[in-house]
Protein backbone atom coordinates (compact mmCIF):
# COMPACT_ATOMS: atom_id res chain seq x y z
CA UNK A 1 -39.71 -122.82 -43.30
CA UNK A 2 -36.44 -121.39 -43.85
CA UNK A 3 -35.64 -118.02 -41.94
CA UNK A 4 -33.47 -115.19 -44.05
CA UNK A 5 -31.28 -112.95 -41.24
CA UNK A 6 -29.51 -110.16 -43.02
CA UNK A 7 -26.78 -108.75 -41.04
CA UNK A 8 -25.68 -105.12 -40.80
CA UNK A 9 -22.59 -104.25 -40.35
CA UNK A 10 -21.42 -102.12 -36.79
CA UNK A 11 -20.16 -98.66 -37.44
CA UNK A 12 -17.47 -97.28 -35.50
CA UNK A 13 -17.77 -94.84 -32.70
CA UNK A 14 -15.23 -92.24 -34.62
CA UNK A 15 -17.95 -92.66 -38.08
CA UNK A 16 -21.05 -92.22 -36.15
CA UNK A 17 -19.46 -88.56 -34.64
CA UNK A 18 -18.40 -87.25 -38.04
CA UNK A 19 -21.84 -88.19 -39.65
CA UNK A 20 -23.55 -85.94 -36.60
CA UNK A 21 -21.38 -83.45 -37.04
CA UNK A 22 -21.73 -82.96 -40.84
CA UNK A 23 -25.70 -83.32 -40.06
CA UNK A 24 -25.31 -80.12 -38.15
CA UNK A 25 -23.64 -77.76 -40.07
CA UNK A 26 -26.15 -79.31 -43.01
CA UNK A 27 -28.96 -77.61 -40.81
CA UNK A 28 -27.07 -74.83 -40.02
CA UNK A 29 -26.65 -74.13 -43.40
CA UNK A 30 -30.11 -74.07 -44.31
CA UNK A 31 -31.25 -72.35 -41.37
CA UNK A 32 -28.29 -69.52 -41.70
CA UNK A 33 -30.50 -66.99 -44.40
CA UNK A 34 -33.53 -67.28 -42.19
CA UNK A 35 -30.84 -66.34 -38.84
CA UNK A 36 -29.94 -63.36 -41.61
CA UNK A 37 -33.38 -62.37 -42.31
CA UNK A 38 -34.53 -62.13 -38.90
CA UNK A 39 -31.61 -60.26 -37.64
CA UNK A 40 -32.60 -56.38 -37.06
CA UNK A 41 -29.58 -54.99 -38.74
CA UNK A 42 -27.07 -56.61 -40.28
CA UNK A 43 -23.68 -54.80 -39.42
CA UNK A 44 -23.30 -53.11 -42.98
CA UNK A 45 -26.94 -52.05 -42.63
CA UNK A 46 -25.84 -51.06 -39.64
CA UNK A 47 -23.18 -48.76 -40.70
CA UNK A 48 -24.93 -47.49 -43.50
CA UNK A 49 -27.55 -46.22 -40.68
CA UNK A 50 -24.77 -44.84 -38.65
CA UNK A 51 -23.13 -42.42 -42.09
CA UNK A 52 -26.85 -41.44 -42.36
CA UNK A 53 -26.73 -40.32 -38.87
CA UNK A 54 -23.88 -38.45 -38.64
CA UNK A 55 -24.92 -36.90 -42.28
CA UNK A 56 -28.22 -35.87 -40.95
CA UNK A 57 -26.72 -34.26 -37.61
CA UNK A 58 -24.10 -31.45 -37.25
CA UNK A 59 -22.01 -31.08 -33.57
CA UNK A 60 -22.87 -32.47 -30.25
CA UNK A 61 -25.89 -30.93 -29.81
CA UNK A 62 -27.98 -33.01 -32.20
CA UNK A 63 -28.89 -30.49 -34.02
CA UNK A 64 -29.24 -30.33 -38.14
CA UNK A 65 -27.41 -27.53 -39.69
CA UNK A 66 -31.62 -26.55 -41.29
CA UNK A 67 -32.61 -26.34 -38.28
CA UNK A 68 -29.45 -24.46 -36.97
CA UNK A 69 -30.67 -22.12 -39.89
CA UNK A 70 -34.19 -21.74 -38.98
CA UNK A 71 -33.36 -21.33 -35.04
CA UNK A 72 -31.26 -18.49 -35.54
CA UNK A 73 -33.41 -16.88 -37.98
CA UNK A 74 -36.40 -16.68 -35.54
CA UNK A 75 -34.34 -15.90 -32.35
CA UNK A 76 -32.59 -13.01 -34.33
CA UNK A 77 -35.79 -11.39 -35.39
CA UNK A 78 -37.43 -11.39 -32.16
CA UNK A 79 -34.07 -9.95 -30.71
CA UNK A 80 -33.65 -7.05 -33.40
CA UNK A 81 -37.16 -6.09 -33.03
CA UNK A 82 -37.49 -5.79 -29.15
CA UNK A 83 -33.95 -4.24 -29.12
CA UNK A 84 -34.89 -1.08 -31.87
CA UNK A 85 -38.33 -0.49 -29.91
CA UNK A 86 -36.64 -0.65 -26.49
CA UNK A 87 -34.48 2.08 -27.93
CA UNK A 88 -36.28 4.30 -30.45
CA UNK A 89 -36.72 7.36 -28.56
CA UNK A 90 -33.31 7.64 -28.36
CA UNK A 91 -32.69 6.64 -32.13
CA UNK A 92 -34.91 9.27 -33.12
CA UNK A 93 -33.26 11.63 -31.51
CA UNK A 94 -29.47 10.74 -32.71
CA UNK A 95 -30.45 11.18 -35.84
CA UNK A 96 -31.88 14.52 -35.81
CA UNK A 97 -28.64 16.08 -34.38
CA UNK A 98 -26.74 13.97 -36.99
CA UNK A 99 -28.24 15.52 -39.52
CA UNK A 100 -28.19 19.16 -38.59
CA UNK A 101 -25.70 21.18 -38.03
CA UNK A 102 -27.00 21.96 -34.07
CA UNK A 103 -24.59 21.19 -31.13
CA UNK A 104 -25.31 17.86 -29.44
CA UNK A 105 -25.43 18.07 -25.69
CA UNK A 106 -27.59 15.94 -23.30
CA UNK A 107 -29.73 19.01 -22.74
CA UNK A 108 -30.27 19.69 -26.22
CA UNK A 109 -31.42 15.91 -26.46
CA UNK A 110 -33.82 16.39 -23.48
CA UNK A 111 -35.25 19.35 -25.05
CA UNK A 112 -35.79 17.39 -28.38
CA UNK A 113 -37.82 15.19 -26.82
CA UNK A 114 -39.71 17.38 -24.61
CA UNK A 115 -40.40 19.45 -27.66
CA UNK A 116 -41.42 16.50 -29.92
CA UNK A 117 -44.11 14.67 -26.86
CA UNK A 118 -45.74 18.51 -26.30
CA UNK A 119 -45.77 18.74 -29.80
CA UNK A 120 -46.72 15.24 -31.86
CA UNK A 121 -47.52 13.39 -28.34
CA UNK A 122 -45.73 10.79 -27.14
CA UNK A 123 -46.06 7.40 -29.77
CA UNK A 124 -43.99 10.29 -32.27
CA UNK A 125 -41.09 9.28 -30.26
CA UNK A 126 -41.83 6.13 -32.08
CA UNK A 127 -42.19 7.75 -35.74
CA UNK A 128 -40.27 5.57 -38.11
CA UNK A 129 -40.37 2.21 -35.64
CA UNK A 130 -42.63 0.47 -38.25
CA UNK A 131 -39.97 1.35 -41.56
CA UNK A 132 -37.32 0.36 -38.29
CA UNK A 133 -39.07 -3.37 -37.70
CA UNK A 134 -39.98 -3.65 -41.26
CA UNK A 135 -35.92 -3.30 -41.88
CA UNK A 136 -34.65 -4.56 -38.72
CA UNK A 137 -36.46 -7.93 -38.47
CA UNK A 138 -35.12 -9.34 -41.60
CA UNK A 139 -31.82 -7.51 -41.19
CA UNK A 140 -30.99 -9.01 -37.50
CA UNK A 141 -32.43 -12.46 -38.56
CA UNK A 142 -29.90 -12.89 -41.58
CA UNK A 143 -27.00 -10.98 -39.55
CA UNK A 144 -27.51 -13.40 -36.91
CA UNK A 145 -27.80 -16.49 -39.22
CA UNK A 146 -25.12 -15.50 -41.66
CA UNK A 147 -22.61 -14.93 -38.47
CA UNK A 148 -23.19 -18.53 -37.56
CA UNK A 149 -23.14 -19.69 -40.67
CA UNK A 150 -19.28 -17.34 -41.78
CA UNK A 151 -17.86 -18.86 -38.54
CA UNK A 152 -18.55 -22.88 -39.58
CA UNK A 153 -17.45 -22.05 -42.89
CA UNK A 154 -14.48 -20.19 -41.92
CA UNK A 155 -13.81 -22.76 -38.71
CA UNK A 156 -13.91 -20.69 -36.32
CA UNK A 157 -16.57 -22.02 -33.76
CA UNK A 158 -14.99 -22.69 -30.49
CA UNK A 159 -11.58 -20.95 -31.05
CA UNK A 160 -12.46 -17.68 -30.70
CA UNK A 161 -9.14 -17.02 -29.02
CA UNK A 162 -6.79 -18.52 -31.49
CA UNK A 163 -8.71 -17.11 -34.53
CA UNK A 164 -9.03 -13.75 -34.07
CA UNK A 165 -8.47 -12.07 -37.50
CA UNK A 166 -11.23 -14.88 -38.93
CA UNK A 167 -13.79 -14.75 -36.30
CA UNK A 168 -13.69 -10.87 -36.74
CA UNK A 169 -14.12 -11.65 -40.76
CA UNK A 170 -16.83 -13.67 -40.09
CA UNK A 171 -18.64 -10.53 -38.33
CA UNK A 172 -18.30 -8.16 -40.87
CA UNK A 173 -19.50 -10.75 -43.64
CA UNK A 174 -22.33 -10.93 -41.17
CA UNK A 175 -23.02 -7.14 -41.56
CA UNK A 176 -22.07 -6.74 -45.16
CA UNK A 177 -24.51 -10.37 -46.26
CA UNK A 178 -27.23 -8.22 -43.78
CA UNK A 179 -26.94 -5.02 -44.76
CA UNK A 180 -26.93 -5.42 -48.30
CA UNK A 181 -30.26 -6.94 -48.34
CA UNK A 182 -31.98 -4.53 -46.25
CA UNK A 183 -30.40 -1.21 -47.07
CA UNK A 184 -34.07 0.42 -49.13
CA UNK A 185 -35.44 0.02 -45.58
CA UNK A 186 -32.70 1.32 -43.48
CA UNK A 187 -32.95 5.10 -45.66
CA UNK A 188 -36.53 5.17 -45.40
CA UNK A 189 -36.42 5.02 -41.57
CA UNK A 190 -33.94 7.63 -41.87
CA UNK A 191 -36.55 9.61 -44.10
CA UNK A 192 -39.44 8.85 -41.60
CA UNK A 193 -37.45 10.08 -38.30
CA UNK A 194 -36.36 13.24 -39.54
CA UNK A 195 -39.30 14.47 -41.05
CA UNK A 196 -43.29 15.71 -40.25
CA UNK A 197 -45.44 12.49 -39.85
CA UNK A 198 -47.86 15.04 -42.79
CA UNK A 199 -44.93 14.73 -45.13
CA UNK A 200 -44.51 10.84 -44.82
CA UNK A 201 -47.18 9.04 -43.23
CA UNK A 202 -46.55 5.45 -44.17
CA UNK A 203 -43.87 2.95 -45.54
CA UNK A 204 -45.49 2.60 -49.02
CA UNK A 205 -45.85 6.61 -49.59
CA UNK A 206 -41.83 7.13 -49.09
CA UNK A 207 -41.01 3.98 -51.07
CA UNK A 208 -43.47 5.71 -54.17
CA UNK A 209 -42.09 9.57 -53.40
CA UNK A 210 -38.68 8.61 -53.61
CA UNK A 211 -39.11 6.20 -56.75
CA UNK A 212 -40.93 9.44 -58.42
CA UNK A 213 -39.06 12.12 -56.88
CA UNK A 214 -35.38 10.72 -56.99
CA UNK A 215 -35.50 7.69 -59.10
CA UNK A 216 -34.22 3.95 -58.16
CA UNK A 217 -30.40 4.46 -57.64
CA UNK A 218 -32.18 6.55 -54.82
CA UNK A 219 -32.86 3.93 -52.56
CA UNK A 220 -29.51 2.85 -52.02
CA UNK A 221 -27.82 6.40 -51.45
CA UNK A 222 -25.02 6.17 -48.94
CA UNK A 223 -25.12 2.31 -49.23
CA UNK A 224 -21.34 2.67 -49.71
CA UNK A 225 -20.87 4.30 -47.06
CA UNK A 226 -22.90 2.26 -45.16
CA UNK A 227 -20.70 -1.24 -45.98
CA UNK A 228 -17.44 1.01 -44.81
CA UNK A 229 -19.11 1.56 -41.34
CA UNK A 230 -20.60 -2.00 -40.78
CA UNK A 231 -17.38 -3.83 -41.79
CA UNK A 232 -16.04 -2.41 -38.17
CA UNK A 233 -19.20 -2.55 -36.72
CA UNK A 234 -20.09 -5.95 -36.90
CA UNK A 235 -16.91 -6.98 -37.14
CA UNK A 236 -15.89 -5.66 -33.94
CA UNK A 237 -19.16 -6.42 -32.10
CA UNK A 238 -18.87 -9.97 -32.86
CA UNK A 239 -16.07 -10.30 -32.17
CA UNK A 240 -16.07 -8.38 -28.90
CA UNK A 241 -19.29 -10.66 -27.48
CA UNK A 242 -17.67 -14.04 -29.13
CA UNK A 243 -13.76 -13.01 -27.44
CA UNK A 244 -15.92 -11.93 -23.65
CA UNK A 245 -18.15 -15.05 -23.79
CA UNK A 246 -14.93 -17.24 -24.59
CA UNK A 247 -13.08 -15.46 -21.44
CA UNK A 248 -15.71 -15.56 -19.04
CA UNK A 249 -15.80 -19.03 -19.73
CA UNK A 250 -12.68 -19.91 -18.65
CA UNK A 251 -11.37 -17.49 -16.32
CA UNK A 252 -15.09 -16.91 -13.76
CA UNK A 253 -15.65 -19.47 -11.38
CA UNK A 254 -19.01 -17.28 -10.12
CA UNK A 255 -22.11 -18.90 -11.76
CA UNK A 256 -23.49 -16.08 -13.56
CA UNK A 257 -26.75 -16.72 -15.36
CA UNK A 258 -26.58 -16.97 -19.30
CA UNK A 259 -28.81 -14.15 -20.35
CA UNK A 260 -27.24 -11.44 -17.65
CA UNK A 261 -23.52 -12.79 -19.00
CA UNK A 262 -25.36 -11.88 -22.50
CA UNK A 263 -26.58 -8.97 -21.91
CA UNK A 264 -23.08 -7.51 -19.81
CA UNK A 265 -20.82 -9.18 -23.00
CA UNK A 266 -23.31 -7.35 -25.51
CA UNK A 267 -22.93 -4.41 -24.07
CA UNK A 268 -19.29 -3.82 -24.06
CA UNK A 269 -19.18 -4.98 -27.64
CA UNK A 270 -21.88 -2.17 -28.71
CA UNK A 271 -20.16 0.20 -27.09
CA UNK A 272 -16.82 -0.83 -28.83
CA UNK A 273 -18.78 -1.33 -31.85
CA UNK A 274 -20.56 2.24 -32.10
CA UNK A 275 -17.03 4.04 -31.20
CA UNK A 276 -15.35 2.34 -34.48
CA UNK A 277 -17.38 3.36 -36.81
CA UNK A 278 -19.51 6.10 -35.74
CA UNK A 279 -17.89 8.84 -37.85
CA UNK A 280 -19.44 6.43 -41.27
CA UNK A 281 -22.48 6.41 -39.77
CA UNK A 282 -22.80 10.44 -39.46
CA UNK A 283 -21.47 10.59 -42.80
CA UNK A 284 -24.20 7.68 -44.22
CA UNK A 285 -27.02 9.93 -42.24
CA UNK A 286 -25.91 13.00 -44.24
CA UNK A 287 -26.15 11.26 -47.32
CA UNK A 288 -29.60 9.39 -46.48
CA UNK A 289 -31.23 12.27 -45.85
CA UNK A 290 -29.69 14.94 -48.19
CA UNK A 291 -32.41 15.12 -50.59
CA UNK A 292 -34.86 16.14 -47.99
CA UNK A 293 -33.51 18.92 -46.54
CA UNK A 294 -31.78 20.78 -49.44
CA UNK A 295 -28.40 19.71 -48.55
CA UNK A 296 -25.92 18.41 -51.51
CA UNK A 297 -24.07 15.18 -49.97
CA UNK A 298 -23.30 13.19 -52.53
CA UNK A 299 -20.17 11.01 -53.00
CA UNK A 300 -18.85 9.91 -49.61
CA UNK A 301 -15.25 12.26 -49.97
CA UNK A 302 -17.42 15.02 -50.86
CA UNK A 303 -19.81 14.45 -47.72
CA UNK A 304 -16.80 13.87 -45.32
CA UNK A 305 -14.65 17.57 -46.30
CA UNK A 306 -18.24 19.39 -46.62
CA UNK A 307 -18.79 18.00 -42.81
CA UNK A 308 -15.57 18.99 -41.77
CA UNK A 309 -14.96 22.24 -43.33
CA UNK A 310 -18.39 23.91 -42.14
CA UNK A 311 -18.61 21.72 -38.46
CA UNK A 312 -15.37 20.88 -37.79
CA UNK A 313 -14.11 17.20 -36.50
CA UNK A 314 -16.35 16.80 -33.62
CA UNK A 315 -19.16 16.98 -35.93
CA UNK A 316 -17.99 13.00 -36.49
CA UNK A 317 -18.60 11.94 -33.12
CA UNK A 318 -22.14 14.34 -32.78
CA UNK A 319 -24.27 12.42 -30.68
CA UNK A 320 -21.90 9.74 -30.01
CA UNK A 321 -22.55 9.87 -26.00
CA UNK A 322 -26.14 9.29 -26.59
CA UNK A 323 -24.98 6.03 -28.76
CA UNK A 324 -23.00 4.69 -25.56
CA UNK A 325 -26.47 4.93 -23.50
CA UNK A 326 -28.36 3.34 -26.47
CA UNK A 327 -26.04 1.42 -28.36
CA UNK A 328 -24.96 -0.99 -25.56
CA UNK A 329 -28.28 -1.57 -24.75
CA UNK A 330 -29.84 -2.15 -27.33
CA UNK A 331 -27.05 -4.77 -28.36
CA UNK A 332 -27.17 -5.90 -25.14
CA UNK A 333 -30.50 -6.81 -25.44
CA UNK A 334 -30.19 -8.06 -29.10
CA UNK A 335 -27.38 -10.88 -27.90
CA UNK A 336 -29.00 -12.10 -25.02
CA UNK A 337 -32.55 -12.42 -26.44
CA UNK A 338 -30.95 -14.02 -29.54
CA UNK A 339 -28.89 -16.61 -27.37
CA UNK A 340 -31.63 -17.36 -25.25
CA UNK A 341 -34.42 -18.27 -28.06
CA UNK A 342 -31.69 -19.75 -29.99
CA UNK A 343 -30.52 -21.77 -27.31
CA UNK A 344 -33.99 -22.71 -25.98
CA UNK A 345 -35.13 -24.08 -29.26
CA UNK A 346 -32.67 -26.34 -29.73
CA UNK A 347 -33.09 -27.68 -26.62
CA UNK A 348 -36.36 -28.86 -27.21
CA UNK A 349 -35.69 -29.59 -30.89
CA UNK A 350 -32.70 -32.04 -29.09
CA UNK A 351 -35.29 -33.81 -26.84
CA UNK A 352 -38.13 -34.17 -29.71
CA UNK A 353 -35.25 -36.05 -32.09
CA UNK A 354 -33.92 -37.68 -28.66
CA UNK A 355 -37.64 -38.81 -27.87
CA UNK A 356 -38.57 -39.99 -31.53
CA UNK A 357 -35.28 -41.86 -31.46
């Protein structure tokens, strides 16, 4: 029997290393879309995530400029309502001396409402509060909002200082984007305070009695008037609060707690406010409540030499005193309950996103 031996011939070390290494990068070849597929993110995913991110979010709070919207809307109506009810009394009371031709002294005031608790009992003090939080809820919650809102698109947030001629624009868009949509209420509280609860009882009567009566222009009598005294108004309380909150900042070392900084910053800037452009808002008053009580104010020229011809020029200021005891707080009140909701909303909005996250 004959044996066959085939014979094989020896590879060399340097062949035997190439052929491993091209078997490796064979596998990882194969392998490399499975690598891919398993990968959480792959690093364009994972910018696309990141734009989404930063799209979704606005500032360093975390916070989405809806939500920035919404915040603001329900921290300003809580803060307009329990400011005008803290100070109704009071409001009821300015505007019956702003309206009649009757000194104003703080006795007369004091006899007013003396006279008005014997007389209607006490909860009349608070005649015209339902037309005032019917008006004032919506009114503070866009005038809050729309501030917020003038100041990002104006760039303005955080450089109060440097900006001052914008941030105060951005106030007295504020009060104009405000006012405008809630004048109809504003002169029927005027109506309701300065007249028998038999004549007016509710909101729905006055809105029908002065469609009939007076006809629809009616409902927005004095509403120029109105836009010339808020354009100071807001403007200069905004920017008052903003420009004290900025300093305070900076300059106080003393811890002072955020709603009594609030409430001290809002009141300076309501009593600034109510000094610039008190004279409109006698001359609005006048105008509001003409119709009612047989006077003619009409056109706002007309209103303004009728005032000072018969009264002379303190009749502009009338009751302005009692607006420094009412005015600052009730702004007061009105920035720091706004700031604090605000702020306290967001915070837990911040942590539920953080949380989710």
């Amino acid at each position: 029997m004959c044996g066959h031996t085939t014979t094989h011939p020896v590879e060399s070390s340097e062949a035997v290393i190439a052929r491993i290494q091209m078997s490796v990068l064979s596998d990882t070849t194969k392998q490399l879309p499975i690598l891919q597929a398993a990968s959480p993110l792959s690093m364009e995913e994972q910018d696309v995530g990141a734009t989404k991110k930063q799209g979704k979010f606005i500032g360093k709070d975390g916070i989405s400029n809806t939500q920035r919207v919404w915040t603001s809307l329900v921290s300003g109506a809580v803060a307009g309502a329990l400011a005008k009810t803290t100070i109704a009394p009071l409001d009821r009371t300015k505007i019956n001396f702003q309206i009649s031709k009757k000194p104003y002294s703080a006795k007369a005031a004091i006899k007013f409402l003396i006279k008005t608790v014997k007389t209607e009992g006490l909860l009349s003090l608070w005649r015209g509060n339902s037309a005032t939080m019917a008006r004032i809820i919506p009114y503070s919650a866009v005038q809050f909002t729309a501030h917020e809102q003038w100041k990002r698109i104006l760039g303005v947030n955080g450089s109060e200082r440097h900006k001052p001629g914008l941030n105060f624009l951005a106030g007295a868009l504020a009060g104009v984007t405000s006012q405008g949509t809630t004048y109809p209420l504003d002169l029927m509280r005027a109506r309701m305070a300065v007249t028998q609860k038999a004549e007016y009882k509710t909101l729905r009567q006055i809105f029908v009695r002065i469609y009939l009566e007076e006809g629809i222009l009616a409902y927005y009598r004095g509403f120029v008037a109105t836009l010339l005294g808020v354009i100071p108004y807001a403007g200069c309380s905004f920017f008052t609060y903003d420009l004290l909150r900025s300093w305070l900042t900076v300059n106080t070392t003393v811890a002072i707690p955020g709603f009594s900084t609030s409430l001290i910053c809002g009141g300076i800037a309501g009593m600034v406010a109510q000094t610039s452009s008190y004279p409109l808002d006698i001359v609005r008053r006048r105008m509001q409540t003409s119709a009612i009580k047989g006077q003619h104010y009409h056109t706002i020229g007309s209103t303004i030499i009728k005032i000072y011809r018969e009264e002379g020029i303190m009749a502009f200021y009338k009751g302005l005193s009692m607006n420094w005891v009412k005015g600052p707080i009730a702004v007061g009140i009105s920035f720091a309950t706004h700031d604090t909701i605000r702020d306290t909303l967001r915070k837990v909005i911040a942590r539920q996103d953080e949380s989710v996250n």
